[in-house]
Protein backbone atom coordinates (compact mmCIF):
# COMPACT_ATOMS: atom_id res chain seq x y z
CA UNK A 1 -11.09 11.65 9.44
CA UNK A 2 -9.35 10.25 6.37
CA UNK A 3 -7.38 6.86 6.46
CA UNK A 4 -4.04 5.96 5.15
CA UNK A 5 -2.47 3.34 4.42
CA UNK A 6 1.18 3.58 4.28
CA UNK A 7 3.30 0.47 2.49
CA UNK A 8 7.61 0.60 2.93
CA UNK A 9 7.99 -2.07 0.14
CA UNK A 10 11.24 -3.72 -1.49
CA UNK A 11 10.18 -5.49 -4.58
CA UNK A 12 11.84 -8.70 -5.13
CA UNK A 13 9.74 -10.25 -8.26
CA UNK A 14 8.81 -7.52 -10.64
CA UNK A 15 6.83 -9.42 -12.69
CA UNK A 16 4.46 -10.60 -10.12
CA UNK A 17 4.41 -6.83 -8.33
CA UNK A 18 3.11 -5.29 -11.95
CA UNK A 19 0.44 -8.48 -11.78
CA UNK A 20 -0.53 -7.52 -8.66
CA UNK A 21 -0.70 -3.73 -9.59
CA UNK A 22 -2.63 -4.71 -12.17
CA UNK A 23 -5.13 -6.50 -9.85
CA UNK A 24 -5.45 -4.26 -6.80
CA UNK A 25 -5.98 -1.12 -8.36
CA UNK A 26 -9.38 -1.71 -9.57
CA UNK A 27 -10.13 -3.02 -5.87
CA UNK A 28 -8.26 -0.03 -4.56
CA UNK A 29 -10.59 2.68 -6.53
CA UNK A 30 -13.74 0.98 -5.93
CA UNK A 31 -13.57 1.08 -2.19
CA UNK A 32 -12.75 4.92 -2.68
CA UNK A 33 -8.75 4.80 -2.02
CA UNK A 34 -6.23 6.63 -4.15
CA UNK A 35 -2.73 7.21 -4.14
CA UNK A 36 -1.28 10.29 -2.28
CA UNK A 37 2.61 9.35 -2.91
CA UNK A 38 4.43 6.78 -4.42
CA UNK A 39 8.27 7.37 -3.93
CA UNK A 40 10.52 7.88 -6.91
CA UNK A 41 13.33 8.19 -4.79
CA UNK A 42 14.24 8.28 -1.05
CA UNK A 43 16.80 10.31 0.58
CA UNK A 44 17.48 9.28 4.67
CA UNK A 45 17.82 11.42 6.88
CA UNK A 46 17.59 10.54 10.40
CA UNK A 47 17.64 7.38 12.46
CA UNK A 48 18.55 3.57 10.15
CA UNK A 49 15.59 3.54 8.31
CA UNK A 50 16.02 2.81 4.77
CA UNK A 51 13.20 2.22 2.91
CA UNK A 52 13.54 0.40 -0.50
CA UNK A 53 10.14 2.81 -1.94
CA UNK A 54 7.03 4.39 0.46
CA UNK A 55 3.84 4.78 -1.16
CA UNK A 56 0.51 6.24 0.61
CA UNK A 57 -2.93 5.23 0.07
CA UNK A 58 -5.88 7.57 1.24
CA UNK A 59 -9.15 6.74 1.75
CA UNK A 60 -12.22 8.83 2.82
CA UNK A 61 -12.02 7.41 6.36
CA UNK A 62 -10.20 5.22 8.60
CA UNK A 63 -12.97 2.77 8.60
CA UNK A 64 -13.03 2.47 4.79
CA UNK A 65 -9.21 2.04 4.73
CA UNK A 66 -9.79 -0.53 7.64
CA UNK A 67 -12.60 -2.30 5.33
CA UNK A 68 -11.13 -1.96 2.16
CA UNK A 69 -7.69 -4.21 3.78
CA UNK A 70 -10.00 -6.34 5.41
CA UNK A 71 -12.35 -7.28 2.18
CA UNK A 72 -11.99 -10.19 0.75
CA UNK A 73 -11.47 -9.13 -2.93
CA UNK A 74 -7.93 -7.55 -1.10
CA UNK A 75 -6.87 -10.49 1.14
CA UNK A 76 -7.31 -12.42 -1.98
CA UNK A 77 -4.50 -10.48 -3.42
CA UNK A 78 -2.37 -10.05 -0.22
CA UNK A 79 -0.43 -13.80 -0.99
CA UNK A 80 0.22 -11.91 -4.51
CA UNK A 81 1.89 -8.83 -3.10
CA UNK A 82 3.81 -10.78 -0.63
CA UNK A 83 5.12 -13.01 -3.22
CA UNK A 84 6.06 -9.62 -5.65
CA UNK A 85 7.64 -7.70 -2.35
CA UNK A 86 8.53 -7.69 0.98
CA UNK A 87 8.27 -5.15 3.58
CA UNK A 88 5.96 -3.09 6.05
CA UNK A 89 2.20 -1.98 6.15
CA UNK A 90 0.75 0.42 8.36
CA UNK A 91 -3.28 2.16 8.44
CA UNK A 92 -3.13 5.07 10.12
CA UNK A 93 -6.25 7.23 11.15
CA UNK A 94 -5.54 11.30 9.86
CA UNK A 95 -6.34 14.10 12.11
């Protein structure tokens, strides 16, 4: 089953999100993840939530997307994307 991590991110210093774009992608591809979606634009439609972007991060399994948050080379850049954005994280396992 494929993992996914799903990010609702407002970015509040755009300087340091492209340095940490920049950083993690390299990480990203060598633990086998690639982007799925990045939002260019959000409509609502039900409920309050109102999510500044969305983007979606697969990975060949739960487990890798599990390991790849979990490494290391990414927590080193987690202080990084907190810094660049604020928002919400979730790993979800696929069907």
């Amino acid at each position: 089953m494929a993992g996914y991590l799903v990010f609702d991110l407002e970015i509040t210093d755009p300087a340091a999100w492209e340095e940490y774009r920049r950083e993690a992608g390299p990480v990203m591809d060598a633990a086998g993840g690639h982007f799925v979606m990045a939002s260019a634009s959000i409509e609502p439609l039900e409920g309050d939530w109102h999510p500044a972007s969305l983007s979606v991060v697969a990975f060949p399994s739960y487990e890798a997307a599990r390991a790849y948050y979990h490494s290391p080379p990414y927590q080193s850049l987690v202080p990084l994307r907190q810094r660049a954005a604020r928002g919400h994280g979730v790993l979800i396992k696929g069907l």
